[in-house]
C-alpha atoms as a PDB file:
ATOM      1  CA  UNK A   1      18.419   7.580  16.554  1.00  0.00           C
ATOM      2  CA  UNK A   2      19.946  10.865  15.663  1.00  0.00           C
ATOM      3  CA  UNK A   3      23.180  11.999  14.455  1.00  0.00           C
ATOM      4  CA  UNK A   4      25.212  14.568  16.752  1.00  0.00           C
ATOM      5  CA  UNK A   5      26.675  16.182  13.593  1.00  0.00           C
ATOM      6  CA  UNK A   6      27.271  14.626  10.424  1.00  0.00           C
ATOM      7  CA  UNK A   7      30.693  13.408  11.644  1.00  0.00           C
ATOM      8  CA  UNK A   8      29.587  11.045  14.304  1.00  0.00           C
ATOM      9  CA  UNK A   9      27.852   7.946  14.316  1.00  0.00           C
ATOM     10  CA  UNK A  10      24.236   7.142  15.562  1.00  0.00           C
ATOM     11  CA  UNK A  11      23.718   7.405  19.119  1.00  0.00           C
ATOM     12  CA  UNK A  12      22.164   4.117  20.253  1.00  0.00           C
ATOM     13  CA  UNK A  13      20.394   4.440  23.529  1.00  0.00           C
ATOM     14  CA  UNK A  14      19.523   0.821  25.450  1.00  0.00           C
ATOM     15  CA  UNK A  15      17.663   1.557  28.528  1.00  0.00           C
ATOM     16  CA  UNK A  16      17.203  -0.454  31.238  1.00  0.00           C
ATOM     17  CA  UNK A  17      14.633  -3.292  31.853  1.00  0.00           C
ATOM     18  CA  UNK A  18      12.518  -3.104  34.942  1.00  0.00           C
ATOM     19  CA  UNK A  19      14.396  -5.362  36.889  1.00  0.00           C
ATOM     20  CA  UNK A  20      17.737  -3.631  36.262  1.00  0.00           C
ATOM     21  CA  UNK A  21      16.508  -0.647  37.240  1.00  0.00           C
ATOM     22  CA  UNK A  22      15.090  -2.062  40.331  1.00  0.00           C
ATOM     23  CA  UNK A  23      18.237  -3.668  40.737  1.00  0.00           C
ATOM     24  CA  UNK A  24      20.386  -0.324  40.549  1.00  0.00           C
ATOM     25  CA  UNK A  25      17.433   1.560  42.466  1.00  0.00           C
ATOM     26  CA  UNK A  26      18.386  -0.788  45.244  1.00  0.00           C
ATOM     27  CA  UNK A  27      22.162  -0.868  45.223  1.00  0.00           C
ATOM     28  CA  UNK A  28      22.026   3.422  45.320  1.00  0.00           C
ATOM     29  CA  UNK A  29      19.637   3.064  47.742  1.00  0.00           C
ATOM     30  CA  UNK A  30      22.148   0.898  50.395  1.00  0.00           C
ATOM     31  CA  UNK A  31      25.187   3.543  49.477  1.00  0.00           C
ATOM     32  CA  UNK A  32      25.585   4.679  52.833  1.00  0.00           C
ATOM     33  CA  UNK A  33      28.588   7.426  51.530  1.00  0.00           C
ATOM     34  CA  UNK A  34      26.236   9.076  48.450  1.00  0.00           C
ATOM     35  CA  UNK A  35      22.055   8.638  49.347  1.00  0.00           C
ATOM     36  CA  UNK A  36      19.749   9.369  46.431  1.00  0.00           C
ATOM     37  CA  UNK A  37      18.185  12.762  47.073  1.00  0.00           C
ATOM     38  CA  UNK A  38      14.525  12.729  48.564  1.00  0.00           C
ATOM     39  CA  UNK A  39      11.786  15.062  47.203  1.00  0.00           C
ATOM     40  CA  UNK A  40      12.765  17.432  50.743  1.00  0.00           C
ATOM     41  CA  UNK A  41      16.322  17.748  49.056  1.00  0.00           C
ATOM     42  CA  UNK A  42      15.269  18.639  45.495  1.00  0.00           C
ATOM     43  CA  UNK A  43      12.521  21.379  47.497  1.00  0.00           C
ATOM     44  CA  UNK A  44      15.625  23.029  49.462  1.00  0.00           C
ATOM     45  CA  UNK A  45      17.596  23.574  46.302  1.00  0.00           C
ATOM     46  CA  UNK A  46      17.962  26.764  44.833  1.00  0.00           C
ATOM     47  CA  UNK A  47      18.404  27.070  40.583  1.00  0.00           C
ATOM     48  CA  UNK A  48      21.398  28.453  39.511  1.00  0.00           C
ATOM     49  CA  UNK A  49      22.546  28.427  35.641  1.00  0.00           C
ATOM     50  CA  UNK A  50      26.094  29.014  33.965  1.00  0.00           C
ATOM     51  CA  UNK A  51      25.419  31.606  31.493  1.00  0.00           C
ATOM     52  CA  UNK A  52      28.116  32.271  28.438  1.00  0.00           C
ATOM     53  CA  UNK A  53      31.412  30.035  27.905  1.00  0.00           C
ATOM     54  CA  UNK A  54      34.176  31.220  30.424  1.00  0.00           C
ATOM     55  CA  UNK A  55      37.008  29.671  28.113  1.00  0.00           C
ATOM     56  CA  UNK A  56      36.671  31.854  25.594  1.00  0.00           C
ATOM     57  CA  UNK A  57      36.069  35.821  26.562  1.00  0.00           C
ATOM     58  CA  UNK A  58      37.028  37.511  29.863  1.00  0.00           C
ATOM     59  CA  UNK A  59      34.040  38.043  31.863  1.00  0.00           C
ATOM     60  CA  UNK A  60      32.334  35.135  30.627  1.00  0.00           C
ATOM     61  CA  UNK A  61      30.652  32.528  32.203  1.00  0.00           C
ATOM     62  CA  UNK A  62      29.208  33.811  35.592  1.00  0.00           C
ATOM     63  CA  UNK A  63      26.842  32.028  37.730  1.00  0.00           C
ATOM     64  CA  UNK A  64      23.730  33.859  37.780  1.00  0.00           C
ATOM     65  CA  UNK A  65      20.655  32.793  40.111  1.00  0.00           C
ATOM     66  CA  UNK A  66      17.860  31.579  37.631  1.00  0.00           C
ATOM     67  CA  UNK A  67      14.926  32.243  39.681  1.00  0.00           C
END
């Protein structure tokens, strides 16, 4: 476990088993409003990265393509 900063506690991750994760594979999967994304959708997809923090300085935080 690791510490955030020194003012916060532990952060305690509990993954799944296999069967819950089957379980919530299979509840996404009948979602008929929000479909998990297929291989085809993540090879369409173009990378794009926020770059700076736009609530702090004018000019700040532009979208810039990545590759």
């Amino acid at each position: 476990m690791k510490n955030i900063n020194k003012n916060t506690k532990p952060i305690k991750i509990i993954m799944p088993t296999d069967e819950e994760d089957y379980q919530i594979t299979l509840a996404a999967m009948s979602d008929p409003d929000c479909p998990p994304m297929t291989d085809a959708d993540f090879e369409c997809m173009e990378r794009y990265g926020v770059f700076g923090a736009p609530w702090t300085k004018p000019g700040y935080g532009q979208v810039k393509k990545t590759n």
